[in-house]
N, C-alpha and C. Protein backbone atom coordinates (compact mmCIF):
# COMPACT_ATOMS: atom_id res chain seq x y z
N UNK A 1 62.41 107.40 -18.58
CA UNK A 1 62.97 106.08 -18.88
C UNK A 1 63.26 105.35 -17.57
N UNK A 2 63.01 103.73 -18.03
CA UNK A 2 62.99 103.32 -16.80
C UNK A 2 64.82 102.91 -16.76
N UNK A 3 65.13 102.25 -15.59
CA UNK A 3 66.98 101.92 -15.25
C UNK A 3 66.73 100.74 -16.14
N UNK A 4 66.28 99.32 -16.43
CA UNK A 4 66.32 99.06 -17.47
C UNK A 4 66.44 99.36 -18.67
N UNK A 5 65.29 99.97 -19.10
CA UNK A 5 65.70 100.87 -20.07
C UNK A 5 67.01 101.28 -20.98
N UNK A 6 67.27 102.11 -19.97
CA UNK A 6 68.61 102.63 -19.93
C UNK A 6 69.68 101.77 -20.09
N UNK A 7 69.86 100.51 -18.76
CA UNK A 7 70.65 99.76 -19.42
C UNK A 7 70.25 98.83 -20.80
N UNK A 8 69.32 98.54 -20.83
CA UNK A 8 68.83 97.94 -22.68
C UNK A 8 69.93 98.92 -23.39
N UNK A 9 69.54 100.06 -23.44
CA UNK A 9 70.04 101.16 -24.17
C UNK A 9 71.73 101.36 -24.49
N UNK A 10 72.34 100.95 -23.66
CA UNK A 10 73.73 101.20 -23.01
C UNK A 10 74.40 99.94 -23.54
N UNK A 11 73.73 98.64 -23.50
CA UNK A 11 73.99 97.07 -24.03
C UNK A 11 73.95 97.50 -25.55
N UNK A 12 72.86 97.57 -25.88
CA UNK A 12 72.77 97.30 -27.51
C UNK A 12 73.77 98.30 -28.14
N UNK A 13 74.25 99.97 -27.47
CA UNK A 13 74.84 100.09 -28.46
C UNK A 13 76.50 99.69 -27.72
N UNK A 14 77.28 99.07 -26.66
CA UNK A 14 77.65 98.42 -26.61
C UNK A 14 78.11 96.92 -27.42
N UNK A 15 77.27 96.21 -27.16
CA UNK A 15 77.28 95.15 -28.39
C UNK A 15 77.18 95.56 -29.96
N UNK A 16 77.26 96.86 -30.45
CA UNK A 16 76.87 96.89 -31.24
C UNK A 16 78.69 97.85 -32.28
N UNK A 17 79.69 97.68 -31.32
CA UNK A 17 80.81 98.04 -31.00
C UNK A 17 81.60 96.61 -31.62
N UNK A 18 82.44 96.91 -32.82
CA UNK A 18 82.82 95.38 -33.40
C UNK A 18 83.74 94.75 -32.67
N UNK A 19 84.60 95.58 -31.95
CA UNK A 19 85.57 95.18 -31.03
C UNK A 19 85.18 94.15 -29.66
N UNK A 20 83.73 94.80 -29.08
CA UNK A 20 83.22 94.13 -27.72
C UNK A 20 83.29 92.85 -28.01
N UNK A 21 83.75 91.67 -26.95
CA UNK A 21 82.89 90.40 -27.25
C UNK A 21 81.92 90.53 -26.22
N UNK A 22 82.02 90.89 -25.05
CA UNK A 22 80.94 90.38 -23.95
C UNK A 22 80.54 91.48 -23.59
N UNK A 23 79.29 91.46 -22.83
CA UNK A 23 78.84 93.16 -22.63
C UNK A 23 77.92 91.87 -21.16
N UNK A 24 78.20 92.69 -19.62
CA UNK A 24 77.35 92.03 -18.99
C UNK A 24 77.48 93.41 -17.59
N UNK A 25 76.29 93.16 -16.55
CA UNK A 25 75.91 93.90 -15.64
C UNK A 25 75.91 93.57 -14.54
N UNK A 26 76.18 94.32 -13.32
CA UNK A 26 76.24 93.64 -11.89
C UNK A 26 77.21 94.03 -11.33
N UNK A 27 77.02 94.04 -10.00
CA UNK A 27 78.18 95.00 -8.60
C UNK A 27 79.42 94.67 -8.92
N UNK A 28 80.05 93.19 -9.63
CA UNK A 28 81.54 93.28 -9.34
C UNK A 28 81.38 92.44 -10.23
N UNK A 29 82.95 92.55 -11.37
CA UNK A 29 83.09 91.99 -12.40
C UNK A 29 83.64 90.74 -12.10
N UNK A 30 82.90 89.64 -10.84
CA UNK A 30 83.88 88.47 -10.56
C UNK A 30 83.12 87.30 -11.62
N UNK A 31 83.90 86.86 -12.17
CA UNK A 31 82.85 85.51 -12.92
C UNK A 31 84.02 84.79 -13.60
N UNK A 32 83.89 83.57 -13.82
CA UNK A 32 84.07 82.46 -13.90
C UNK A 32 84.82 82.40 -15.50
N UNK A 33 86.10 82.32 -15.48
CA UNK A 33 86.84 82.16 -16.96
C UNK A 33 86.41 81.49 -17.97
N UNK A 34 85.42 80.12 -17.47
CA UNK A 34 84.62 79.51 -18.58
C UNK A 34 83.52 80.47 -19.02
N UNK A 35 83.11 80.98 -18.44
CA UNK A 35 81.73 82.33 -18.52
C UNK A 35 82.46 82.97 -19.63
N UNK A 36 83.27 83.60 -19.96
CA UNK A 36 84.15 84.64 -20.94
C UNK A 36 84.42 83.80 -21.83
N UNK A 37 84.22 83.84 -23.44
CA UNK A 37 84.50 83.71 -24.47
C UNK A 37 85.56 84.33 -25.40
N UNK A 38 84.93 85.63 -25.12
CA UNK A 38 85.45 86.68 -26.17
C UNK A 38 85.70 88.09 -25.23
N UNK A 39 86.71 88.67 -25.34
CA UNK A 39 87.57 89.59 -24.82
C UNK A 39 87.38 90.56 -26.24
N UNK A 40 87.62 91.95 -25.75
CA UNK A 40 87.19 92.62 -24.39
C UNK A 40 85.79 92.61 -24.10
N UNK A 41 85.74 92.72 -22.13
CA UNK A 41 84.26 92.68 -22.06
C UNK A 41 83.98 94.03 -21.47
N UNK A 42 82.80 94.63 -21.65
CA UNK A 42 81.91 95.58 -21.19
C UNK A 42 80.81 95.38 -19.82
N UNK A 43 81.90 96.47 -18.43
CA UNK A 43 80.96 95.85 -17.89
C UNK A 43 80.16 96.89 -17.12
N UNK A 44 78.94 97.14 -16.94
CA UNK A 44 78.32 98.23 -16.15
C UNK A 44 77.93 97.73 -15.26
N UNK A 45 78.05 98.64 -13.88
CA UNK A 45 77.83 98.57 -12.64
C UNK A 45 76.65 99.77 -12.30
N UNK A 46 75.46 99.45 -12.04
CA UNK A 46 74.51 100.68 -11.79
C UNK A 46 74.94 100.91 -10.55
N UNK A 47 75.21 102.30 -10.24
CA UNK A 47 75.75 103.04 -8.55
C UNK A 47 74.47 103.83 -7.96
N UNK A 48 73.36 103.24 -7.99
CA UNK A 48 72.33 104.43 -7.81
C UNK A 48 71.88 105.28 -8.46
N UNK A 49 70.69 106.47 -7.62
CA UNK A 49 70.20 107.15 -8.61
C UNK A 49 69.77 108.55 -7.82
N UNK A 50 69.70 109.62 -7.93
CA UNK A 50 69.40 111.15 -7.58
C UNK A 50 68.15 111.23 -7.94
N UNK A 51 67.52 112.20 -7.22
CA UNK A 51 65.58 112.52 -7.83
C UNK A 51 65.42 113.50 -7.46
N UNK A 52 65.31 114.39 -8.12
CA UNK A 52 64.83 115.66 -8.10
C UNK A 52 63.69 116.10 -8.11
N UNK A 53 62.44 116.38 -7.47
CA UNK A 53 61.19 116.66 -7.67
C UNK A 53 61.13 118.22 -8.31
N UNK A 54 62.13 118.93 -7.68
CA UNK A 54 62.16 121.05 -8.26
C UNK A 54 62.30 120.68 -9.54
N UNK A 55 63.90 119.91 -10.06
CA UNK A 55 64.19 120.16 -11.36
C UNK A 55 63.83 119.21 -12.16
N UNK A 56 63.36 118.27 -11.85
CA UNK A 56 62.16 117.02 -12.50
C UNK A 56 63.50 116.39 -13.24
N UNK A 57 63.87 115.89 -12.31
CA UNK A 57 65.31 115.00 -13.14
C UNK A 57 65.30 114.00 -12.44
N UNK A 58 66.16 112.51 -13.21
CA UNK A 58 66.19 111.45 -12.27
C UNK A 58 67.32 111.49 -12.75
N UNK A 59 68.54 111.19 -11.95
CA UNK A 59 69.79 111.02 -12.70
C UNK A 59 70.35 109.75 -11.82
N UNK A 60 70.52 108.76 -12.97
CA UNK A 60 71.47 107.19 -12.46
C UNK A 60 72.61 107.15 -12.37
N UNK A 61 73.65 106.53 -11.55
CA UNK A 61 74.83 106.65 -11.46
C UNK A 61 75.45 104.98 -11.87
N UNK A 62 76.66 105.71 -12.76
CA UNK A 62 77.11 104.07 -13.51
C UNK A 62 78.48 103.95 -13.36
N UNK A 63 79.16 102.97 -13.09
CA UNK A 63 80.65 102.62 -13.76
C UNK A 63 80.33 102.05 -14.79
N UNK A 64 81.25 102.08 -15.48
CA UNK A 64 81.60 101.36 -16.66
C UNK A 64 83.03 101.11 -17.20
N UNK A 65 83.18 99.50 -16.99
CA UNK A 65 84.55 98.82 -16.89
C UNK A 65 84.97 98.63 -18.11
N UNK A 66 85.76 98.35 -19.04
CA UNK A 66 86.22 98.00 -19.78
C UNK A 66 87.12 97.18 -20.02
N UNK A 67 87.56 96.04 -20.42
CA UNK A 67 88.49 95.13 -19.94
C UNK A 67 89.12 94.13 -21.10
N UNK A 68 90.46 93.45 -20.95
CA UNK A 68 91.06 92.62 -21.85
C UNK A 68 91.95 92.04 -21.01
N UNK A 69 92.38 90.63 -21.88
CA UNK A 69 93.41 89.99 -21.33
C UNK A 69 94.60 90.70 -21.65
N UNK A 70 95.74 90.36 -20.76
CA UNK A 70 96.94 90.73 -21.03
C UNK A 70 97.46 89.35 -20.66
N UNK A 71 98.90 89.11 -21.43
CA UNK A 71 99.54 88.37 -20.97
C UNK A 71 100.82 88.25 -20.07
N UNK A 72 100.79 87.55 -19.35
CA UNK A 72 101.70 87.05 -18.14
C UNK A 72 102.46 87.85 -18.12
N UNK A 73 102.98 87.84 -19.52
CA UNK A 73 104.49 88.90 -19.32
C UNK A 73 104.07 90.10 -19.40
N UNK A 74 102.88 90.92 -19.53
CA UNK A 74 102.53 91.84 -19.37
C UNK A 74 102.81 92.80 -20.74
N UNK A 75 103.65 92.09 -22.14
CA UNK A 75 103.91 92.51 -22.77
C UNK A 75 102.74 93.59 -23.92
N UNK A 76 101.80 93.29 -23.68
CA UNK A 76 100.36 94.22 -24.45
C UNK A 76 99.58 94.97 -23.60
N UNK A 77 100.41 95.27 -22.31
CA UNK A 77 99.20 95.91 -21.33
C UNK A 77 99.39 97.43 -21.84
N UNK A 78 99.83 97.88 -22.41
CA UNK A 78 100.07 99.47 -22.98
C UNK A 78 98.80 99.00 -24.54
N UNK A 79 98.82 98.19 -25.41
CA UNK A 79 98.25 97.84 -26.32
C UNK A 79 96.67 98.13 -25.29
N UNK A 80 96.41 97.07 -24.97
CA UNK A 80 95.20 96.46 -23.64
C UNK A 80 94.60 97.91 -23.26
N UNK A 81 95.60 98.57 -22.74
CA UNK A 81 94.85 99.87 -22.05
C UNK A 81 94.48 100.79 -22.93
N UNK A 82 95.21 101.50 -24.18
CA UNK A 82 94.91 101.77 -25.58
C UNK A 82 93.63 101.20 -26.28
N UNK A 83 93.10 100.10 -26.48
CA UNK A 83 92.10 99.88 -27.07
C UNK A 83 91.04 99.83 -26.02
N UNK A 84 91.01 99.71 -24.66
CA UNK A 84 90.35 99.67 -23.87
C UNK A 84 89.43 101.43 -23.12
N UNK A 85 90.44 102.13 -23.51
CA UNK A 85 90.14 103.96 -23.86
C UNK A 85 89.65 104.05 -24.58
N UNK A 86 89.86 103.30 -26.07
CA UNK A 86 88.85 103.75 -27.14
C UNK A 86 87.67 103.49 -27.71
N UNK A 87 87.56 102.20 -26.67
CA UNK A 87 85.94 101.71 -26.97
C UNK A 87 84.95 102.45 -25.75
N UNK A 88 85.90 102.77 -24.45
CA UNK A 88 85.03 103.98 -23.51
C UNK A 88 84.64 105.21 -24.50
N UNK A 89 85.06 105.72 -25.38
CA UNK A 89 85.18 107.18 -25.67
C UNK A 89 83.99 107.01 -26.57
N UNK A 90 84.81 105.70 -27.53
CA UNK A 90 83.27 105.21 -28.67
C UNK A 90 82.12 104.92 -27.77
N UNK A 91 81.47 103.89 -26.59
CA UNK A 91 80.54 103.90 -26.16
C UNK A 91 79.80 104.98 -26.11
N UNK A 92 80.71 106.46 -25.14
CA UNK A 92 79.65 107.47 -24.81
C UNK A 92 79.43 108.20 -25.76
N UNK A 93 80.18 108.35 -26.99
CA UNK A 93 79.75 109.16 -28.21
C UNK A 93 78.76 108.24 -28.71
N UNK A 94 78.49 107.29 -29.01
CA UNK A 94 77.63 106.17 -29.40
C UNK A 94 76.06 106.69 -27.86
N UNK A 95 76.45 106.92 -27.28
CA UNK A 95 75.48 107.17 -26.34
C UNK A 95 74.62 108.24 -26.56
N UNK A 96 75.67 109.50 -26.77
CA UNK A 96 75.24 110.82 -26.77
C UNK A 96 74.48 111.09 -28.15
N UNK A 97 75.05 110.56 -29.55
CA UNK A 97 74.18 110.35 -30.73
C UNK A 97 73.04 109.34 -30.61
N UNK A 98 72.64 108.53 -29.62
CA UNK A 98 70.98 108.13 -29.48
C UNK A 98 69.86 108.90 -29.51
N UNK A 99 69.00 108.34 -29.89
CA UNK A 99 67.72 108.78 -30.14
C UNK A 99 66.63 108.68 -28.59
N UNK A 100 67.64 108.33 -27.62
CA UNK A 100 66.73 107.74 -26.48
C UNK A 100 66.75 109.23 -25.55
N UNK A 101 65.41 109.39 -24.42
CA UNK A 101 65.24 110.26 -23.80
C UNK A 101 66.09 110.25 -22.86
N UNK A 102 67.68 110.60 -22.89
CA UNK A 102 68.17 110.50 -21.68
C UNK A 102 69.30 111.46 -22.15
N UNK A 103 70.52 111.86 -21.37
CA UNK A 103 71.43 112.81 -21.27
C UNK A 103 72.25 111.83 -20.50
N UNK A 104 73.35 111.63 -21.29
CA UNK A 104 75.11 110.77 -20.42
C UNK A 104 75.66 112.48 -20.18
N UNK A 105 76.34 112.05 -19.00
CA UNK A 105 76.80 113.50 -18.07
C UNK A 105 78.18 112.24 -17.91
N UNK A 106 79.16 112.89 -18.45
CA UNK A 106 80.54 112.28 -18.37
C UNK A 106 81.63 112.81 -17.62
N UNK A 107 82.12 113.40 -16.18
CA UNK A 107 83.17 114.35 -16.32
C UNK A 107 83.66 113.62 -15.53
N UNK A 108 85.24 113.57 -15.33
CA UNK A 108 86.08 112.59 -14.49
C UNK A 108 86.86 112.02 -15.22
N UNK A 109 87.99 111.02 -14.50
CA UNK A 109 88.91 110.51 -15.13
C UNK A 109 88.58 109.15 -14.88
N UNK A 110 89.04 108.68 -16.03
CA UNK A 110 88.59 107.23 -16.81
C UNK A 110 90.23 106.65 -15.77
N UNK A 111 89.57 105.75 -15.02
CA UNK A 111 91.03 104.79 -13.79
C UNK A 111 91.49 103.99 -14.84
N UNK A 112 92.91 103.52 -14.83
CA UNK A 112 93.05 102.14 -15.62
C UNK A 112 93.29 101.47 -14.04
N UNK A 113 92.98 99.97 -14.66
CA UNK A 113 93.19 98.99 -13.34
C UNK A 113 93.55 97.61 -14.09
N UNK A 114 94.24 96.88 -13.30
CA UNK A 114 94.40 95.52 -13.63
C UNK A 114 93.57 94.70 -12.48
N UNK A 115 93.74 93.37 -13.03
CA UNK A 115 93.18 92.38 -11.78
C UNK A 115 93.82 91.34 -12.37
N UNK A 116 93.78 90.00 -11.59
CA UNK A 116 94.10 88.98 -12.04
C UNK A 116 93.52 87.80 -10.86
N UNK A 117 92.02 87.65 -10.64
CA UNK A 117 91.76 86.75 -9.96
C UNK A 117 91.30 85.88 -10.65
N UNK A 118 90.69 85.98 -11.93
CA UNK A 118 90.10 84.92 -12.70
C UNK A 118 91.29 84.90 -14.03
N UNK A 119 91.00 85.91 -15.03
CA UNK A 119 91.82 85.90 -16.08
C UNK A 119 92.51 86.84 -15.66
N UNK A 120 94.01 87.36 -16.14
CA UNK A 120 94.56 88.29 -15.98
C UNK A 120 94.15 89.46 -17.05
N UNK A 121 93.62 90.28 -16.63
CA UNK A 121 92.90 91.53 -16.74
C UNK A 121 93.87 92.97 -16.80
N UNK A 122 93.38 93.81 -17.95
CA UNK A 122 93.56 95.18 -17.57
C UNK A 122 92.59 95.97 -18.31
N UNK A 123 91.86 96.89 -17.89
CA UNK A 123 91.22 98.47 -18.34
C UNK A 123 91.04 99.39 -18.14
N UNK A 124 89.80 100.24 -18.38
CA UNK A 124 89.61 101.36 -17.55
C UNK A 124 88.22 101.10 -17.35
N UNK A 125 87.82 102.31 -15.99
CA UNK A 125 86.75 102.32 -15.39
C UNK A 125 86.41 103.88 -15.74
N UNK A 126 85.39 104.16 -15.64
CA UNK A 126 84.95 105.83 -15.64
C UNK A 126 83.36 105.71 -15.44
N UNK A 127 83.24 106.44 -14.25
CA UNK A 127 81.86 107.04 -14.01
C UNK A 127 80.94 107.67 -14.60
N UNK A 128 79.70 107.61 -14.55
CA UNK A 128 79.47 108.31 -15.77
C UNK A 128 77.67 108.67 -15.17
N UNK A 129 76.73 109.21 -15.56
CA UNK A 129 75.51 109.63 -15.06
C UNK A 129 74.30 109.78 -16.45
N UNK A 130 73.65 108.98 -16.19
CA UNK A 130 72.66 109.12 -17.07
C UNK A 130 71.34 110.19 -16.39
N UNK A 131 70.92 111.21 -17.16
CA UNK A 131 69.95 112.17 -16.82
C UNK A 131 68.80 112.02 -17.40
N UNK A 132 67.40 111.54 -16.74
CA UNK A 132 66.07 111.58 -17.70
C UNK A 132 65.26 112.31 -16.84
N UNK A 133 64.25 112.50 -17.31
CA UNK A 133 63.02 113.40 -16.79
C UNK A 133 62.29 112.92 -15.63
N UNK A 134 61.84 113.42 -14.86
CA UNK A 134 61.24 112.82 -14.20
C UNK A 134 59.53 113.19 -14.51
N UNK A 135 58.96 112.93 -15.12
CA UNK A 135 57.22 112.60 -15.39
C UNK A 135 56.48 112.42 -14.25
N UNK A 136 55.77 113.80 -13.67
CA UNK A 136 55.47 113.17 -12.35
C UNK A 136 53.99 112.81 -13.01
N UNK A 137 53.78 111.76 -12.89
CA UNK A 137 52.46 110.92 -13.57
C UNK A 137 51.64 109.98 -12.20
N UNK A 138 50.48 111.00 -12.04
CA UNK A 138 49.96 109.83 -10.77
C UNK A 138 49.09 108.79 -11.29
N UNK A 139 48.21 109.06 -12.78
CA UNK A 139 47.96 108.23 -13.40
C UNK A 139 48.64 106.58 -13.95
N UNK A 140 49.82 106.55 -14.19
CA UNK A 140 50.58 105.62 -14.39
C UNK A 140 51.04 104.24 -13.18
N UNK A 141 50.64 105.18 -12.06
CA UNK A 141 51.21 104.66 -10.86
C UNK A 141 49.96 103.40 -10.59
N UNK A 142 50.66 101.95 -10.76
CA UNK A 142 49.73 100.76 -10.70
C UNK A 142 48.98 101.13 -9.09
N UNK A 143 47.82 100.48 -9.18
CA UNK A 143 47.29 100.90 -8.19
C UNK A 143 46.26 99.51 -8.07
């Protein structure tokens, strides 16, 4: 599978989560408060990727943010961080029951974090590794 792919894969069943409103990709979750509609958003950060030629593995490296408003007074950030754990846990079980050629490798602790440069923000983050095959195919290779 290609890293597209994968993220295709990771979006749809993302969006496919009744709680998500936004599901989007890219190095840093900075964007623009008119950009955001609907809270909470889903956000993946691709961190690279490992290649194994012995054990014919490609393994991608991901964050994956999770996020909601809280308000000023901070009064729902225990709520905020609570539903924001449970759509991480639903994503990768939602991951691991796919039909797609890949393996989520999950171990680590899920960070909570706040921010407040655009909207005032809180979720969690957790690392996470997608594992596919590596096909060594010289045929395929455009030429």
């Amino acid at each position: 599978m290609t890293l597209n792919q994968i993220i295709q894969t990771i979006q749809t069943k993302a969006e496919s989560h009744k709680m998500v409103g936004k599901f989007a990709v890219g190095a840093d979750f900075d964007f623009a408060v008119d950009e955001v509609k609907y809270y909470p958003i889903v956000w993946l950060v691709p961190n690279g990727f490992t290649f194994n030629t012995d054990t014919r593995l490609v393994s991608y490296q991901f964050a994956l943010m999770v996020m909601d408003r809280t308000f000023e007074s901070s009064s729902n950030t225990i709520e905020v961080l609570s539903d924001t754990a449970g759509i991480i846990i639903d994503i990768v079980t939602l991951l691991k029951r796919t039909d797609a050629d890949f393996e989520i490798q999950v171990s680590g602790n899920a960070e909570p974090f706040y921010d407040s440069r655009t909207d005032v923000v809180a979720g969690h983050v957790i690392d996470f590794a997608i594992d596919t095959a590596y096909l060594e195919s010289y045929c395929d290779i455009p030429t």
